[in-house]
N, C-alpha and C. Protein backbone atom coordinates (compact mmCIF):
# COMPACT_ATOMS: atom_id res chain seq x y z
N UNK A 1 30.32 124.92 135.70
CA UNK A 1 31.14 123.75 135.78
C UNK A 1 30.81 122.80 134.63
N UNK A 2 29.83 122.55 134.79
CA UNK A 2 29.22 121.74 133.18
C UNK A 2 29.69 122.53 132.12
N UNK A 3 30.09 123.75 131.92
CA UNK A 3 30.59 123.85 130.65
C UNK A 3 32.19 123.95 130.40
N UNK A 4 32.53 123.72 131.36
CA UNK A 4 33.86 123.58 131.78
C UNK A 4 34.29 122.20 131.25
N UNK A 5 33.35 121.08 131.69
CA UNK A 5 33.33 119.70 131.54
C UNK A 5 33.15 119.46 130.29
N UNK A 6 32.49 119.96 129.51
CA UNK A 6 32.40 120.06 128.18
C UNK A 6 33.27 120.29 127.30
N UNK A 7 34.07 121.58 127.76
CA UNK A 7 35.02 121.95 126.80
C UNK A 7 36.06 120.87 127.04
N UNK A 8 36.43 120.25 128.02
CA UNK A 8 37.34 119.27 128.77
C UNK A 8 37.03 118.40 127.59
N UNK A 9 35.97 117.35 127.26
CA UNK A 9 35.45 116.48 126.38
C UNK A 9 35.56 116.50 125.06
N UNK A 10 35.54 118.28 124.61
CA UNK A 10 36.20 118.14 123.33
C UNK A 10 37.64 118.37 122.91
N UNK A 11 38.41 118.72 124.12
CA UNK A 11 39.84 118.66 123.78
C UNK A 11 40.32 117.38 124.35
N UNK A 12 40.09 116.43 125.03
CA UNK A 12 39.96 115.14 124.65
C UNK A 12 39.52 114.02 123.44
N UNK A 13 38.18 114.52 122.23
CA UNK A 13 38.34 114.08 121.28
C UNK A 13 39.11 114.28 120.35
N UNK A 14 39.64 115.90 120.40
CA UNK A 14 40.75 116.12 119.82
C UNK A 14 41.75 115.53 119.87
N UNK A 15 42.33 115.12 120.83
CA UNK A 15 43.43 114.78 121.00
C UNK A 15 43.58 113.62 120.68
N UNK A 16 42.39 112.30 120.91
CA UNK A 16 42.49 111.37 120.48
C UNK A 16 42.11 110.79 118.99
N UNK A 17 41.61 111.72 118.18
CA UNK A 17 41.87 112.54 116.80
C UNK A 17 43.30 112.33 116.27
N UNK A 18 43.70 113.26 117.18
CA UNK A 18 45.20 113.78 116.25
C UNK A 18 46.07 112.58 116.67
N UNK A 19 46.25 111.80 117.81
CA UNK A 19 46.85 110.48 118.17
C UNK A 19 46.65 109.04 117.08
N UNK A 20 45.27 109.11 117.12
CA UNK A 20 44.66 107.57 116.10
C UNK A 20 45.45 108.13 114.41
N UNK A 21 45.39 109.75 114.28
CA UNK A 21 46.24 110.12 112.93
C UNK A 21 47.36 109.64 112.98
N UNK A 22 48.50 109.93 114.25
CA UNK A 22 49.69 109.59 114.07
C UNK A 22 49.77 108.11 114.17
N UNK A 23 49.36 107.23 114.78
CA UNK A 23 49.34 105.92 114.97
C UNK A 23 48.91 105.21 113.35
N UNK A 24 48.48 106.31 112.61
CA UNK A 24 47.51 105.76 111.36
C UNK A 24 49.30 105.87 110.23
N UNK A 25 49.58 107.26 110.37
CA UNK A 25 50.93 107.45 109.65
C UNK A 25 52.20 106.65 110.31
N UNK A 26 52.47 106.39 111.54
CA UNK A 26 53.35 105.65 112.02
C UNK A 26 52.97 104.32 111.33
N UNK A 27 51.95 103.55 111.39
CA UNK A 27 51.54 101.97 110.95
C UNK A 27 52.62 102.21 108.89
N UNK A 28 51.80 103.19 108.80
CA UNK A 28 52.29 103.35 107.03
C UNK A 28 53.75 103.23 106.57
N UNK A 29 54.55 103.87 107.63
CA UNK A 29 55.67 104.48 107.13
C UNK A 29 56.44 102.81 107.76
N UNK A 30 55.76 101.92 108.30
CA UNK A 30 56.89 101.00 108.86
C UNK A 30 57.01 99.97 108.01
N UNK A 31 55.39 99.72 107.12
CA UNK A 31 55.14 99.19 106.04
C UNK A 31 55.88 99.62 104.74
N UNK A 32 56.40 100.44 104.46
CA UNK A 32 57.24 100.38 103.66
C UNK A 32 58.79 100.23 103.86
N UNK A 33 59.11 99.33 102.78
CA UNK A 33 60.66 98.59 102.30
C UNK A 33 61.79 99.56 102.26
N UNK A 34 62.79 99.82 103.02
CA UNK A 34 63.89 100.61 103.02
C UNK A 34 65.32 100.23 101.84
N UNK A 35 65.10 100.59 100.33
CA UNK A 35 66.27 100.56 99.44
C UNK A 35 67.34 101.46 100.08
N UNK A 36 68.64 101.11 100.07
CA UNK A 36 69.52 101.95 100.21
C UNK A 36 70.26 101.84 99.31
N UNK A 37 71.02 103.08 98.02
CA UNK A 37 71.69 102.53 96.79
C UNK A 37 72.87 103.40 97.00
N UNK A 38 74.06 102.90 97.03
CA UNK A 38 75.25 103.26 96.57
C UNK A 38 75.73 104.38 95.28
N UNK A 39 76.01 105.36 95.54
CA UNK A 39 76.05 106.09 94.07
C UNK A 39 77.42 106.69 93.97
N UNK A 40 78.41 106.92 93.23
CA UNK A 40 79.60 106.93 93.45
C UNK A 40 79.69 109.32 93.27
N UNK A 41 80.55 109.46 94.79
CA UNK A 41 80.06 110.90 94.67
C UNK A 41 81.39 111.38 93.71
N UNK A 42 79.99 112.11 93.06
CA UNK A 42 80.77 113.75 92.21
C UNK A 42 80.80 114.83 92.65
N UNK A 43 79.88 115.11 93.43
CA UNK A 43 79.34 116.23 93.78
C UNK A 43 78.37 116.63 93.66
N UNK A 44 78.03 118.14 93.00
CA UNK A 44 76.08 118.13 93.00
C UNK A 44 75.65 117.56 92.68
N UNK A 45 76.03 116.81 91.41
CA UNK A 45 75.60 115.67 90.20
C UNK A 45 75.00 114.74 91.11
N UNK A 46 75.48 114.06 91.67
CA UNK A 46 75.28 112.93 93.27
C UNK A 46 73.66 113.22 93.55
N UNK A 47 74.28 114.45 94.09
CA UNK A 47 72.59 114.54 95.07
C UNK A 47 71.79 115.04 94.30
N UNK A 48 71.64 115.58 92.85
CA UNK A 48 70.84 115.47 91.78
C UNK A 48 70.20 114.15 91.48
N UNK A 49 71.33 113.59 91.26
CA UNK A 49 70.65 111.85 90.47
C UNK A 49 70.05 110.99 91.41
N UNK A 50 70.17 111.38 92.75
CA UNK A 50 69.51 110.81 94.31
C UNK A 50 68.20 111.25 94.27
N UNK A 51 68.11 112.61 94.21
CA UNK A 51 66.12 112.97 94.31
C UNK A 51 66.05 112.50 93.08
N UNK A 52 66.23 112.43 91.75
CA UNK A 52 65.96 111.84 90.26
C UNK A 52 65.60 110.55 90.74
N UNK A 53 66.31 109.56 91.38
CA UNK A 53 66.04 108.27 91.65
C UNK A 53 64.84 108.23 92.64
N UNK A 54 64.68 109.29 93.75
CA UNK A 54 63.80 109.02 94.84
C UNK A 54 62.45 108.92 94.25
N UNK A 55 62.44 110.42 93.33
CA UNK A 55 60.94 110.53 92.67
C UNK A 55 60.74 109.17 91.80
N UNK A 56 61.72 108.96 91.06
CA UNK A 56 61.31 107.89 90.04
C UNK A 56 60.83 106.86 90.86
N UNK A 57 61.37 106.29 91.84
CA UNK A 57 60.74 105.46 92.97
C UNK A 57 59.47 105.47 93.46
N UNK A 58 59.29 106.61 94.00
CA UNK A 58 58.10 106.92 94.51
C UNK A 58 57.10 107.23 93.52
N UNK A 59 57.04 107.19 91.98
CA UNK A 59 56.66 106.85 90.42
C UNK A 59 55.83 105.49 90.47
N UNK A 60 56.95 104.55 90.58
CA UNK A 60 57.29 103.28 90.32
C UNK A 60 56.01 102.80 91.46
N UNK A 61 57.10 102.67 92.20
CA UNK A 61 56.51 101.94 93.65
C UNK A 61 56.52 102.69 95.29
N UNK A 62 55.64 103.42 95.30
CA UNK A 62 55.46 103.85 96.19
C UNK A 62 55.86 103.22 97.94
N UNK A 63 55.17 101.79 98.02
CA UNK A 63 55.79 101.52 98.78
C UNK A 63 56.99 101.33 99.60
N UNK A 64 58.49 101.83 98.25
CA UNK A 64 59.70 101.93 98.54
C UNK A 64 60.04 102.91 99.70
N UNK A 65 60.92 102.97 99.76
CA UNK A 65 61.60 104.28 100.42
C UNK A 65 63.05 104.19 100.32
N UNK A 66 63.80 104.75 99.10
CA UNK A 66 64.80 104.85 99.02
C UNK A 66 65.90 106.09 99.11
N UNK A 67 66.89 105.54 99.64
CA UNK A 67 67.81 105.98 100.56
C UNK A 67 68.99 105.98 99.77
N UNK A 68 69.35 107.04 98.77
CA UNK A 68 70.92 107.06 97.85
C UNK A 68 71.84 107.50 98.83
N UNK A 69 73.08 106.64 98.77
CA UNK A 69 73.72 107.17 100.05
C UNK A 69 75.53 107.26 98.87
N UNK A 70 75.63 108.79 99.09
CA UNK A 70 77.18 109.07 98.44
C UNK A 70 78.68 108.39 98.48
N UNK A 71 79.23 107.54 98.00
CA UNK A 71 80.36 107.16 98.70
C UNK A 71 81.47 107.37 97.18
N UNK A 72 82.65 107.66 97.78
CA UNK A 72 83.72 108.19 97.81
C UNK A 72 84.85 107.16 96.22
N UNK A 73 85.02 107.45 95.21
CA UNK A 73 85.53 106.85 94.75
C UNK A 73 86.67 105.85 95.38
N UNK A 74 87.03 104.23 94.59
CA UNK A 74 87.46 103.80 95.39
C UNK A 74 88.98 104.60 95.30
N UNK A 75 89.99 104.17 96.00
CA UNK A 75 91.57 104.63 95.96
C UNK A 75 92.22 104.08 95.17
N UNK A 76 93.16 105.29 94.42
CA UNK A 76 94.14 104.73 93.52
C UNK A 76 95.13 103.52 94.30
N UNK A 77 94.93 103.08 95.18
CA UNK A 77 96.27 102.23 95.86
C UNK A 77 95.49 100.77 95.76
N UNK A 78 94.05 100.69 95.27
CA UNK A 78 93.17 99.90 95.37
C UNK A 78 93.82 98.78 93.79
N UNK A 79 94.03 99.93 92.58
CA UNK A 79 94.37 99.26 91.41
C UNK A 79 95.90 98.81 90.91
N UNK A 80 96.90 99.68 91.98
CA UNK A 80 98.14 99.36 91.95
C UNK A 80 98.62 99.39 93.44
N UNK A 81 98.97 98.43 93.15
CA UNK A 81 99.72 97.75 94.84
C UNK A 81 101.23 98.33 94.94
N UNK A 82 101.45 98.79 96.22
CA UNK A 82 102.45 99.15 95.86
C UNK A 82 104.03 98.44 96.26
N UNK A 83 103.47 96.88 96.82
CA UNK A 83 104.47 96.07 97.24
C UNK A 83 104.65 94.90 96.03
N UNK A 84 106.05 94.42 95.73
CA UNK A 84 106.17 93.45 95.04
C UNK A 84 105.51 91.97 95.35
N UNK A 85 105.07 91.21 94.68
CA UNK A 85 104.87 89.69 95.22
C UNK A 85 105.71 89.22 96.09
N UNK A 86 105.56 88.18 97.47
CA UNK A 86 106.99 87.54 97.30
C UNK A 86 106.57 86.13 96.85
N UNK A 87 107.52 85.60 97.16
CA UNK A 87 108.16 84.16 95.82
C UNK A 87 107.31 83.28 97.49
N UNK A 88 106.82 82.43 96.62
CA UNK A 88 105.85 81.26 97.51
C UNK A 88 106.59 80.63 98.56
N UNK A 89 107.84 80.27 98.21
CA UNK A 89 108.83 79.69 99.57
C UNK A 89 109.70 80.92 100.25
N UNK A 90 109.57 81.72 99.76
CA UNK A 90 110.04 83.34 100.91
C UNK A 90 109.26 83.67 102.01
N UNK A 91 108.05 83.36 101.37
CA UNK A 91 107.05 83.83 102.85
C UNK A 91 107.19 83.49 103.59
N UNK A 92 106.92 83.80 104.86
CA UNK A 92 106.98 83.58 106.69
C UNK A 92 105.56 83.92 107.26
N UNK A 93 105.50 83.65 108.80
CA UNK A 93 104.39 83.82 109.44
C UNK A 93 102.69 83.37 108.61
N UNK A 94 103.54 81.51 108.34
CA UNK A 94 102.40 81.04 107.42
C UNK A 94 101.58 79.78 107.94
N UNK A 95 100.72 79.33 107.38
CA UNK A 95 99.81 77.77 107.95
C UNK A 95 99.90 77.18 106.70
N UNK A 96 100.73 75.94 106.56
CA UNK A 96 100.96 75.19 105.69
C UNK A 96 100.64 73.36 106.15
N UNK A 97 100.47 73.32 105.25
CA UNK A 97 100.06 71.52 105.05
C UNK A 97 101.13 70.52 104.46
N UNK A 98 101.32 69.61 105.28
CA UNK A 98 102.18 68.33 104.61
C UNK A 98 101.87 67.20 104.90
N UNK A 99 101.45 66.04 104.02
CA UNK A 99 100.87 64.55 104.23
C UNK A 99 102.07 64.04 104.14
N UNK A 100 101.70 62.65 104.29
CA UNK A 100 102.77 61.74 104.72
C UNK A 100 102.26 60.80 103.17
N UNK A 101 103.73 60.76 102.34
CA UNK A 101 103.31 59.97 100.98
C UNK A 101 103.20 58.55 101.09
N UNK A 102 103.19 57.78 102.39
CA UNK A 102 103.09 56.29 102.54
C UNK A 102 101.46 55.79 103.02
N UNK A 103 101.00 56.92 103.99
CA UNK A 103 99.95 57.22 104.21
C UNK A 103 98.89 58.08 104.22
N UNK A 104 97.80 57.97 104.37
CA UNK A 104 96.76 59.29 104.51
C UNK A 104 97.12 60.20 105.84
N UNK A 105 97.76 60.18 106.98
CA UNK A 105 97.96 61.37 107.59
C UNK A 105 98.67 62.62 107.30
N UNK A 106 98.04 63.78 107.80
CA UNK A 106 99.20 64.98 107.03
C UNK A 106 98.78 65.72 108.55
N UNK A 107 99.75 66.65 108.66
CA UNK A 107 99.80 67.75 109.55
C UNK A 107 99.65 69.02 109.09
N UNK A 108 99.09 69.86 110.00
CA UNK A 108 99.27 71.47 109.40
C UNK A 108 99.95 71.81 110.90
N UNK A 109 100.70 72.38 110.48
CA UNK A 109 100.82 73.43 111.23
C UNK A 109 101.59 75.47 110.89
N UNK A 110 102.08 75.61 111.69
CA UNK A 110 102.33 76.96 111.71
C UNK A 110 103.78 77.73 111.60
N UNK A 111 103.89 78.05 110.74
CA UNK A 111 105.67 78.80 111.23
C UNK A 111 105.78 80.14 111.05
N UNK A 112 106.85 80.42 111.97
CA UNK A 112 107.42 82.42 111.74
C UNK A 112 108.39 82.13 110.61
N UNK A 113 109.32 81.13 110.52
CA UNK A 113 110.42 81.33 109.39
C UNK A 113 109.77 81.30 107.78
N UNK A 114 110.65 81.32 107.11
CA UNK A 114 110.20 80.94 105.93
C UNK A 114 110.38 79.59 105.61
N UNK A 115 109.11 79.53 104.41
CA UNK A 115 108.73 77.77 103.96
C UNK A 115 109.61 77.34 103.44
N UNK A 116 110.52 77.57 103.04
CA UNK A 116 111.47 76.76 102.31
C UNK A 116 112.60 75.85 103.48
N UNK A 117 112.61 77.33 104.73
CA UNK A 117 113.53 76.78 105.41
C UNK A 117 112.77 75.82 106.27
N UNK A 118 111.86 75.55 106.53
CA UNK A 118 110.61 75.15 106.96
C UNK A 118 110.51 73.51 106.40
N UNK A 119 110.28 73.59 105.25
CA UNK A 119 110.43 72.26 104.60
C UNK A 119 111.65 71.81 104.38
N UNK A 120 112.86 72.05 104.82
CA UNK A 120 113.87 71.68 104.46
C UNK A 120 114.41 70.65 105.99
N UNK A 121 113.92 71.43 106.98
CA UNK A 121 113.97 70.99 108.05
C UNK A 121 112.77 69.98 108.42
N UNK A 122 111.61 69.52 107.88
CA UNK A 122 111.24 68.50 107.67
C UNK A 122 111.60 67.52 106.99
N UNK A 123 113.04 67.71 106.23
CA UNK A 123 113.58 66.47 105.24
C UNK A 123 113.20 66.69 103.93
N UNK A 124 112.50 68.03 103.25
CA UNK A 124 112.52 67.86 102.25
C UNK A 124 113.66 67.21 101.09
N UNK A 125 113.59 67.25 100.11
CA UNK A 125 114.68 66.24 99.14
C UNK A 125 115.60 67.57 98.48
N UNK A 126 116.87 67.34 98.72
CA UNK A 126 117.41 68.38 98.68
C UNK A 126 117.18 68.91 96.86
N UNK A 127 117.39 70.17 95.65
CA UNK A 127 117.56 69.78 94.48
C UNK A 127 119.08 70.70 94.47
N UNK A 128 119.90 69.79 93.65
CA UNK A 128 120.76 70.03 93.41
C UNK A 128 120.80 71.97 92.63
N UNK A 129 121.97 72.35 93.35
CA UNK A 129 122.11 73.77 92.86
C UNK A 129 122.30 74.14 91.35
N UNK A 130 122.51 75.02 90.57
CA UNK A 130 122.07 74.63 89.15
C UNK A 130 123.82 75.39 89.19
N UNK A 131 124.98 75.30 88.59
CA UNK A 131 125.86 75.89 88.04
C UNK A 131 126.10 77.47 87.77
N UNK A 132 126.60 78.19 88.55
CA UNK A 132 126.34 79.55 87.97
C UNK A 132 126.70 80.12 86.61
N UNK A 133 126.26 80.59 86.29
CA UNK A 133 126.13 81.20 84.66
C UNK A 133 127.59 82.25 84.84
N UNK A 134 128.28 81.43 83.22
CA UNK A 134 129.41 82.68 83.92
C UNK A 134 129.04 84.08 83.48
N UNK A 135 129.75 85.22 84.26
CA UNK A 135 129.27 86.30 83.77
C UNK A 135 130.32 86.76 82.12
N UNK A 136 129.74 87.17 81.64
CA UNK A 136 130.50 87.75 80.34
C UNK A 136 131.15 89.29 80.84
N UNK A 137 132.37 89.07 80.60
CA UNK A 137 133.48 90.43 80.76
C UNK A 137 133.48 91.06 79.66
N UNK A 138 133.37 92.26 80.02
CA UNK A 138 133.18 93.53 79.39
C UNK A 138 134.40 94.28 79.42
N UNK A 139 135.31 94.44 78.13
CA UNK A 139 136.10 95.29 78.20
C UNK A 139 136.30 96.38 78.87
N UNK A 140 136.87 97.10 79.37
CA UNK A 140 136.81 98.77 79.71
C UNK A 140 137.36 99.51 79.33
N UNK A 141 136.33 100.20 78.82
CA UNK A 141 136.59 101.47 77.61
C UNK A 141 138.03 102.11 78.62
N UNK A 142 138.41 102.68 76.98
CA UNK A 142 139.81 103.79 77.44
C UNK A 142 139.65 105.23 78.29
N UNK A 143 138.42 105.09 78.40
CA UNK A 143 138.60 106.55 79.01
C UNK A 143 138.90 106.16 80.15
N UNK A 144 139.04 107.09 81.23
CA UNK A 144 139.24 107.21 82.58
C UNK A 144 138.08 107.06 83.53
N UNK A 145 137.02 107.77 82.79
CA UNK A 145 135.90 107.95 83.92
C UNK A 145 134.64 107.59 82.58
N UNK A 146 134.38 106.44 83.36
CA UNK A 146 133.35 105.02 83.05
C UNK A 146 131.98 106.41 82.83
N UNK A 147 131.16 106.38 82.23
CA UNK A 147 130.05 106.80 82.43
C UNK A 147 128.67 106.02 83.73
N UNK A 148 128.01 106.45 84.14
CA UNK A 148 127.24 105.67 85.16
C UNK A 148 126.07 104.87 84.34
N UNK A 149 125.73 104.65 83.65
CA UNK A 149 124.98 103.42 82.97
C UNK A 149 125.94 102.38 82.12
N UNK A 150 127.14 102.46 82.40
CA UNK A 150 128.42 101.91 82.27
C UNK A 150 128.65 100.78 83.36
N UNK A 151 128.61 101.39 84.65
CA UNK A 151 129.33 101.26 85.66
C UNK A 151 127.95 100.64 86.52
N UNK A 152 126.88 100.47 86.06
CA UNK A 152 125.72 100.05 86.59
C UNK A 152 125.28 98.85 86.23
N UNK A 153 125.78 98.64 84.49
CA UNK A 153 125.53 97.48 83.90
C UNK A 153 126.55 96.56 84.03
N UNK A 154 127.92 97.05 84.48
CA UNK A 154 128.95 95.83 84.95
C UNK A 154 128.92 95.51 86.59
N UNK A 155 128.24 96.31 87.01
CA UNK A 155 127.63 95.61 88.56
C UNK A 155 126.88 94.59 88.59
N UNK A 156 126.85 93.76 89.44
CA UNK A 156 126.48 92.68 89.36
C UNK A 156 124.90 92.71 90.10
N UNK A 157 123.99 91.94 89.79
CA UNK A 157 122.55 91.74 90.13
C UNK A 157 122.17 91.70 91.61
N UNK A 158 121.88 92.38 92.16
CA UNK A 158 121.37 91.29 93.62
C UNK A 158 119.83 90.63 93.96
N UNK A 159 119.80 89.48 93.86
CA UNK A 159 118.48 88.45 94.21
C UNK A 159 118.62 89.04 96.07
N UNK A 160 117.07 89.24 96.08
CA UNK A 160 116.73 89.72 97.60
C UNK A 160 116.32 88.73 97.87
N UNK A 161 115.65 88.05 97.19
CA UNK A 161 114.89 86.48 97.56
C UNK A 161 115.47 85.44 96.84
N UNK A 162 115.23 83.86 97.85
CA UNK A 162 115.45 83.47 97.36
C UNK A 162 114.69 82.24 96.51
N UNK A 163 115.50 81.96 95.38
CA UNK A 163 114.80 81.26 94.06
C UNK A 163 114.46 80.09 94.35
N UNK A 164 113.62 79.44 93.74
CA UNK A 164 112.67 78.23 94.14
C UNK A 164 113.97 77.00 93.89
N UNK A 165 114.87 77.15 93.83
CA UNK A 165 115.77 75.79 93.47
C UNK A 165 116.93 76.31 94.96
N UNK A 166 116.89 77.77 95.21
CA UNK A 166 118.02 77.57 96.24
C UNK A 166 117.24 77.96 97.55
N UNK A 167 118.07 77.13 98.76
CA UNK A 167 117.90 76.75 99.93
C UNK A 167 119.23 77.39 100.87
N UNK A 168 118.68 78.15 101.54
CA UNK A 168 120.11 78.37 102.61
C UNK A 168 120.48 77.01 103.43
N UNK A 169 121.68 76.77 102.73
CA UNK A 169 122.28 75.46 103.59
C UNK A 169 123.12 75.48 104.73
N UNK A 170 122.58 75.09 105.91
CA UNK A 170 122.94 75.25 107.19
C UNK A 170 124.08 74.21 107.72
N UNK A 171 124.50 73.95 108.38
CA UNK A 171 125.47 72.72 108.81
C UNK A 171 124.83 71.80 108.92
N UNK A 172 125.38 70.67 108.79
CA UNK A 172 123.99 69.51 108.37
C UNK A 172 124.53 68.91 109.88
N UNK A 173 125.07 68.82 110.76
CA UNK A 173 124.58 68.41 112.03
C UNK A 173 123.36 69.07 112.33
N UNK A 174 123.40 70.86 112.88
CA UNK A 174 121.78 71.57 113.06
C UNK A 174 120.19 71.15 111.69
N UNK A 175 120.68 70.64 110.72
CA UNK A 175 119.71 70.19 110.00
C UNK A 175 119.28 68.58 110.58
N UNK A 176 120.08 68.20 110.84
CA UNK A 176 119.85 67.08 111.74
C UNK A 176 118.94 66.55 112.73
N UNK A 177 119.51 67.65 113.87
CA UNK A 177 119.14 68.19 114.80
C UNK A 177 117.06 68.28 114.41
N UNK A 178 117.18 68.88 114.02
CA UNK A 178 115.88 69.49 113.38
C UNK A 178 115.28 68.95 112.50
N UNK A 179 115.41 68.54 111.94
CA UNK A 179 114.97 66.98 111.26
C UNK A 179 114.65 66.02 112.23
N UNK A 180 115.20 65.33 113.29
CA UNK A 180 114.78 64.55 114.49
C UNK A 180 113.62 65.27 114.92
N UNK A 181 113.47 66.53 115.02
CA UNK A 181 112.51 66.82 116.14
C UNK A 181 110.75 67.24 114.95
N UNK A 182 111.14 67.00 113.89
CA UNK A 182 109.80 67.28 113.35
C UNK A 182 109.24 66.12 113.50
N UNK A 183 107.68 66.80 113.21
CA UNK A 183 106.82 65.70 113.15
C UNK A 183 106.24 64.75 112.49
N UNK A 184 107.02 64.80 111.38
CA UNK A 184 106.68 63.90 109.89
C UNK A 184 108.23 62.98 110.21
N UNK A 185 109.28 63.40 110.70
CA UNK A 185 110.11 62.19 110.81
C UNK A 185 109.83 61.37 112.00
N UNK A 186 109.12 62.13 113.09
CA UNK A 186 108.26 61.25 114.10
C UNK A 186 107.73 60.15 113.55
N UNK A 187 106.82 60.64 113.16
CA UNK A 187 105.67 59.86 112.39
C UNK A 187 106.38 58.52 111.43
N UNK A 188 107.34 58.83 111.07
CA UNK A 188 108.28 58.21 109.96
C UNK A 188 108.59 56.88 110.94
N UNK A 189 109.04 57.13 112.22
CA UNK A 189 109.71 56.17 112.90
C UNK A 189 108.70 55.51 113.74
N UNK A 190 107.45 56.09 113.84
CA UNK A 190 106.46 55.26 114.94
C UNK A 190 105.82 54.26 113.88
N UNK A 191 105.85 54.47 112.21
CA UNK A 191 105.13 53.65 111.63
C UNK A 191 106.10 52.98 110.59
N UNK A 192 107.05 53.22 110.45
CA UNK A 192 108.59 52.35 110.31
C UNK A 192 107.98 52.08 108.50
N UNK A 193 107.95 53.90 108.11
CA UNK A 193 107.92 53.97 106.50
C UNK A 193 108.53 54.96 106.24
């Protein structure tokens, strides 16, 4: 039995041996700084220039521990957009600001329509429409059948949006209407400016 007890005693120092080791390598590995670097993937090249960087690290400064992690060139849709601008008073579903020019109060608030129609119905100042440009007439050739870059260039333009001088003009009773109920002509009449 005593040698039973014995052998018991040294696979107990063992063990608390090989434990105080791992507790010794666990303490180490928490002490060191976790780099993580971005590297743009090629392919093998990638995870080539990743161990190139790890060793050089572990060169350098051992205490590191860096972590090259592959990511994906960015997307061609990133450098060309594939929607047009729109025009600053076309937009809708916006948060816009307007002060009051007699005083320091201004309001923000929120609209689904667009800003133009938006500010117009706050009383903006109307600007007069500009004259339309006449169009220049184009003879038509003698033949019978126009060619189609012919017949494309005497078509007329269409504006999808509209231009910073024009305003869809509504019946000016409903502009009215709506003009009373904003809150800058409120404001207009509680402080009688």
């Amino acid at each position: 039995m005593h040698i039973e007890f014995e052998h018991f005693e040294g696979l107990n120092k063992l063990s608390n041996e090989t434990l105080t080791k791992l507790n010794e390598s666990d303490n180490k590995e928490v002490k060191k700084e976790q780099v993580f670097i971005d590297l743009p993937f090629i392919g093998i090249e990638t995870k080539t220039l990743g161990k190139k960087i790890i060793d050089l690290a572990k060169n350098i400064r051992p205490d590191l521990h860096i972590q090259p992690i592959p990511r994906p060139p960015p997307a061609i849709t990133t450098f060309f957009p594939q929607k047009d601008k729109i025009n600053k008073n076309a937009q809708s579903n916006i948060v816009y600001s307007i002060s009051c020019s007699d005083c320091d109060v201004g309001y923000i608030e929120k609209t689904i329509r667009q800003a133009s129609r938006r500010h117009q119905e706050h009383g903006t100042p109307q600007q007069p429409k500009a004259p339309p440009t006449p169009k220049i007439v184009t003879p038509v050739l003698n033949n019978q059948s126009l060619r189609r870059s012919d017949r494309l260039w005497t078509k007329p333009n269409v504006n999808y949006y509209q231009d910073d001088n024009e305003c869809n003009v509504e019946p000016q009773e409903e502009n009215d209407d709506k003009l009373m109920k904003s809150a800058l002509y409120k404001h207009q009449m509680n402080m009688n400016h």
